[in-house]
N, C-alpha and C. Protein backbone atom coordinates (compact mmCIF):
# COMPACT_ATOMS: atom_id res chain seq x y z
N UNK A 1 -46.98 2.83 220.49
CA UNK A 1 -47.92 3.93 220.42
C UNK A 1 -49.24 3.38 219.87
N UNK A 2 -50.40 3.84 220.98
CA UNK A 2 -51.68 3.31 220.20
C UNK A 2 -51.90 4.14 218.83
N UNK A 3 -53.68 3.56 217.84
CA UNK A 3 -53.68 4.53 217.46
C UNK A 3 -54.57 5.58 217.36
N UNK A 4 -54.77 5.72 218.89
CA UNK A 4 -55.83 6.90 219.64
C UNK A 4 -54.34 8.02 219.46
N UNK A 5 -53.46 7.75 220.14
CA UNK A 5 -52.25 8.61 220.52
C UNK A 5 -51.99 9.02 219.41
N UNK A 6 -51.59 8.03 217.95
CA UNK A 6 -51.29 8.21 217.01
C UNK A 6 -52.33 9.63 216.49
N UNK A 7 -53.56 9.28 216.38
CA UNK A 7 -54.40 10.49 216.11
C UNK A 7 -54.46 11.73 216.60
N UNK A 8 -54.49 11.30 217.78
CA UNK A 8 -54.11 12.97 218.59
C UNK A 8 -52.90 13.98 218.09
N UNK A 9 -51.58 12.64 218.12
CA UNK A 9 -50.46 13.50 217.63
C UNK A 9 -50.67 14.59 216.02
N UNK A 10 -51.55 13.74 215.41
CA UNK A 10 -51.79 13.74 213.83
C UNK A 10 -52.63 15.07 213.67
N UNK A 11 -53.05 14.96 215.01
CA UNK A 11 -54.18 16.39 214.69
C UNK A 11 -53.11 17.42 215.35
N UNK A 12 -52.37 17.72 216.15
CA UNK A 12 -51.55 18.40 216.97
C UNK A 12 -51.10 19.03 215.50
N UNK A 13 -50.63 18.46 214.44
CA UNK A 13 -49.85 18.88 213.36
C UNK A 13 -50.75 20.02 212.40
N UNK A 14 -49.73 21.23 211.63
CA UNK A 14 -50.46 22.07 211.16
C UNK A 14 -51.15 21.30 210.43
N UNK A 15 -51.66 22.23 209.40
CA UNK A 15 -52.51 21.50 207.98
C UNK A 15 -51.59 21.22 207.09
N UNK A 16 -50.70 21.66 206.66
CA UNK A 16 -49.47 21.75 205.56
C UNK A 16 -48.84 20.14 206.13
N UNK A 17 -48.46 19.92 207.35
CA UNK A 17 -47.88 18.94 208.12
C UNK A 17 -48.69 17.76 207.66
N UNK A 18 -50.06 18.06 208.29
CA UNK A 18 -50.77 16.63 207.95
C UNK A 18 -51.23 16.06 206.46
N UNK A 19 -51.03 17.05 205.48
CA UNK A 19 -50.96 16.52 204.42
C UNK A 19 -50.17 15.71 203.75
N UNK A 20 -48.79 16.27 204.46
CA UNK A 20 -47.74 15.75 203.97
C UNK A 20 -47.71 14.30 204.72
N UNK A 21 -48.40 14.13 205.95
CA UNK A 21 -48.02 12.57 206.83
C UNK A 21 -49.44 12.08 205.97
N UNK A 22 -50.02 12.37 205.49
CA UNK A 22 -51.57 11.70 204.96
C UNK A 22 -50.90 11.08 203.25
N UNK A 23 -49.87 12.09 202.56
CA UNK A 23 -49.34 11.43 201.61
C UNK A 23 -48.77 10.21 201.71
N UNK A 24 -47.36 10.62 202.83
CA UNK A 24 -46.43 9.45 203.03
C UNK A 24 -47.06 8.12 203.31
N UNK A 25 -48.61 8.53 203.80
CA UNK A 25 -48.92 7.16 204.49
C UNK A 25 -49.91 6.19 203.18
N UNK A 26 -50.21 7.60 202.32
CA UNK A 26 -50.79 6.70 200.89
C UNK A 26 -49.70 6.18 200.34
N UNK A 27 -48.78 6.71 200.49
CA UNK A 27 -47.54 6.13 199.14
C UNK A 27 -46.86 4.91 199.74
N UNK A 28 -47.09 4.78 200.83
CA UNK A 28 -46.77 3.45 202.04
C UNK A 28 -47.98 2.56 201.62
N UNK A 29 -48.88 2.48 201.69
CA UNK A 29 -49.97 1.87 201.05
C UNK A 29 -50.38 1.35 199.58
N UNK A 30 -49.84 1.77 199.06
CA UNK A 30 -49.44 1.71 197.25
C UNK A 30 -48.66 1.13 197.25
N UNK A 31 -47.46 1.51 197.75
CA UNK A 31 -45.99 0.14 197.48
C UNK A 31 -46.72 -1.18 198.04
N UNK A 32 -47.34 -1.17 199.31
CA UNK A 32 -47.74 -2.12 200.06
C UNK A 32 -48.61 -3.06 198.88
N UNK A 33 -49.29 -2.38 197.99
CA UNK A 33 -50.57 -3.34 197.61
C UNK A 33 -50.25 -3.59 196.46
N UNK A 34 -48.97 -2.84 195.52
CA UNK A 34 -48.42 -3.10 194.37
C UNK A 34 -47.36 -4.63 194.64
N UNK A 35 -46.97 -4.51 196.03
CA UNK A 35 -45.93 -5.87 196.02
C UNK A 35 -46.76 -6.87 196.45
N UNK A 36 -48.17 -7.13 197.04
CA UNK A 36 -48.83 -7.90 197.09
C UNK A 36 -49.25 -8.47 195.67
N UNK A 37 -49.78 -7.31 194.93
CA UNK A 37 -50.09 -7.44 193.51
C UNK A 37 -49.02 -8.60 192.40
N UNK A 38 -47.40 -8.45 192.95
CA UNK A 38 -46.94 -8.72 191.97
C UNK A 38 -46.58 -10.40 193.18
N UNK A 39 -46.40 -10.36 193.76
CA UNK A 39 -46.77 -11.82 194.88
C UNK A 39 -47.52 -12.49 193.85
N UNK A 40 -48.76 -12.14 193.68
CA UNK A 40 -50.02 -12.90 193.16
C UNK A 40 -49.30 -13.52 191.82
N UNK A 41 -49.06 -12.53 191.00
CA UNK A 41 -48.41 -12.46 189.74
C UNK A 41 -47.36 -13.54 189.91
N UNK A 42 -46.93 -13.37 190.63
CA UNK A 42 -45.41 -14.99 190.57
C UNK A 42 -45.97 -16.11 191.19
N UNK A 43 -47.07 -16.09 191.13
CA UNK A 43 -47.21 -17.80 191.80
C UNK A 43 -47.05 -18.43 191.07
N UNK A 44 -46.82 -19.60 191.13
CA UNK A 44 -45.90 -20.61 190.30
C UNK A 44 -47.30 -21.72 190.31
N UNK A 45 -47.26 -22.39 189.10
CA UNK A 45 -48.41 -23.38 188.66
C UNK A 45 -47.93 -24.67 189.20
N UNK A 46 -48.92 -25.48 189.69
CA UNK A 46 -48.85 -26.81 189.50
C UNK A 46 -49.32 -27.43 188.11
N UNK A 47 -48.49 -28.04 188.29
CA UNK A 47 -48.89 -29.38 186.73
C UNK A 47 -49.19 -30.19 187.59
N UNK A 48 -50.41 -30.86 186.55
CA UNK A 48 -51.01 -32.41 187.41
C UNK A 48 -49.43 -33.25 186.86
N UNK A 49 -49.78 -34.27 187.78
CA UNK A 49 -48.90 -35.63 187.32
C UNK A 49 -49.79 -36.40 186.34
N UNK A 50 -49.60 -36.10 184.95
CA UNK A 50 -50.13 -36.98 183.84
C UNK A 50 -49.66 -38.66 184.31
N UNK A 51 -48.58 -38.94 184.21
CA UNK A 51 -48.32 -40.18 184.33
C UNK A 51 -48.87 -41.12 185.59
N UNK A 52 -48.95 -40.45 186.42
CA UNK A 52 -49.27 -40.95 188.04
C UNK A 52 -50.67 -41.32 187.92
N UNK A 53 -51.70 -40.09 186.82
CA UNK A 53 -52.79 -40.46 186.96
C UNK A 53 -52.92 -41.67 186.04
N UNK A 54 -52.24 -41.88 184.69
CA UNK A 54 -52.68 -42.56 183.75
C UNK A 54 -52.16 -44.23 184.35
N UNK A 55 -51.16 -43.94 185.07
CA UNK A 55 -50.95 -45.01 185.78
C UNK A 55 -52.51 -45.82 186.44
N UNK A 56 -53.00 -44.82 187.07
CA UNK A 56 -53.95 -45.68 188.48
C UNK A 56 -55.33 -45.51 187.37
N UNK A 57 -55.38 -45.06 186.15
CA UNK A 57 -56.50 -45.88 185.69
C UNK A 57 -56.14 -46.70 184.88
N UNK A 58 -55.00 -46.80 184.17
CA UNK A 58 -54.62 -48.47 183.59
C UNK A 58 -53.77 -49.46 183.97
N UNK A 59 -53.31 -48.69 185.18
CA UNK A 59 -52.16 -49.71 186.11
C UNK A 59 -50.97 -50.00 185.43
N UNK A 60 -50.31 -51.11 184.93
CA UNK A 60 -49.23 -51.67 184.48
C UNK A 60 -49.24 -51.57 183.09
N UNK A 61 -50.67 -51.81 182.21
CA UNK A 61 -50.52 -52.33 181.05
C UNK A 61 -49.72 -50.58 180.11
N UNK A 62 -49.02 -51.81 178.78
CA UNK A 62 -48.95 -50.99 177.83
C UNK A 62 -50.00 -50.44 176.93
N UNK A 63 -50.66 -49.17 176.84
CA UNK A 63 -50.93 -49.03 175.79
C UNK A 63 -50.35 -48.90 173.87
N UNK A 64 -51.09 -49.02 173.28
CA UNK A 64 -50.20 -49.49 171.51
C UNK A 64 -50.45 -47.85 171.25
N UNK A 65 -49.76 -47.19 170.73
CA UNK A 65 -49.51 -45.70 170.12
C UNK A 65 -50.50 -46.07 168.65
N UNK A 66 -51.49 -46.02 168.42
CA UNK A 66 -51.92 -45.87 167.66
C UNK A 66 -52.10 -44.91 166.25
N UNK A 67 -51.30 -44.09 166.65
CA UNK A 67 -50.81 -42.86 165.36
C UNK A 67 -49.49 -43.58 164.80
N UNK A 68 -48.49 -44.42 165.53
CA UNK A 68 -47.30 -45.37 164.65
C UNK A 68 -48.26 -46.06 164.16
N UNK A 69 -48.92 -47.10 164.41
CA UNK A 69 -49.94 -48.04 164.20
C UNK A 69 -50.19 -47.62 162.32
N UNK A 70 -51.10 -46.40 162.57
CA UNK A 70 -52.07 -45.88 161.39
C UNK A 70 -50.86 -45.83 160.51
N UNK A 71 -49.27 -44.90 160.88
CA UNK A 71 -48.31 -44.49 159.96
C UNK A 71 -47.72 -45.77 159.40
N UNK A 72 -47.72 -47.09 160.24
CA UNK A 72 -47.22 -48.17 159.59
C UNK A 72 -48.11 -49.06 158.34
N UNK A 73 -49.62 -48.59 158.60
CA UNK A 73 -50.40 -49.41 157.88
C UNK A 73 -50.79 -48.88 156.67
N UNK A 74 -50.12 -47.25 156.43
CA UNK A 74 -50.74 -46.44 155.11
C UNK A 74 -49.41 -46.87 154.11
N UNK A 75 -50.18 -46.43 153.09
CA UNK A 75 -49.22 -47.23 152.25
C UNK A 75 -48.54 -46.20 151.41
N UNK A 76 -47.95 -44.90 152.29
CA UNK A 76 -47.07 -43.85 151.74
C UNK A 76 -46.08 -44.27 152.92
């Protein structure tokens, strides 16, 4: 059904009638944009890859943890 036909039928209907198909079709529209809404809401995050990057700007080497470093050299 187009929705030229659709309209025609829509007007064919009393007034009491078309209020009631003008509701159903908001409350069809509301669920519609509330489950889009909550879609958005669950997208799931990417995390960067920390390691992958720290890899390709220092390549192989070890870095020294420098906070053991400081805790080994205080003298508590």
């Amino acid at each position: 059904m187009s929705t030229v036909e659709l309209l025609h039928q829509v007007k064919l209907l009393s007034a009491r009638e078309r209020k009631k198909f003008v509701r159903a079709v908001m409350k069809l529209e509301q669920k519609q944009q509330a489950k889009v809404a909550r879609k958005k809401q669950e997208k799931r995050v990417v995390w960067p890859d920390v390691e992958a990057r720290a890899k390709l700007i220092c390549g192989d080497r070890v870095l020294p943890n420098m906070v053991l470093l400081e805790r080994e050299e205080s003298p508590y």
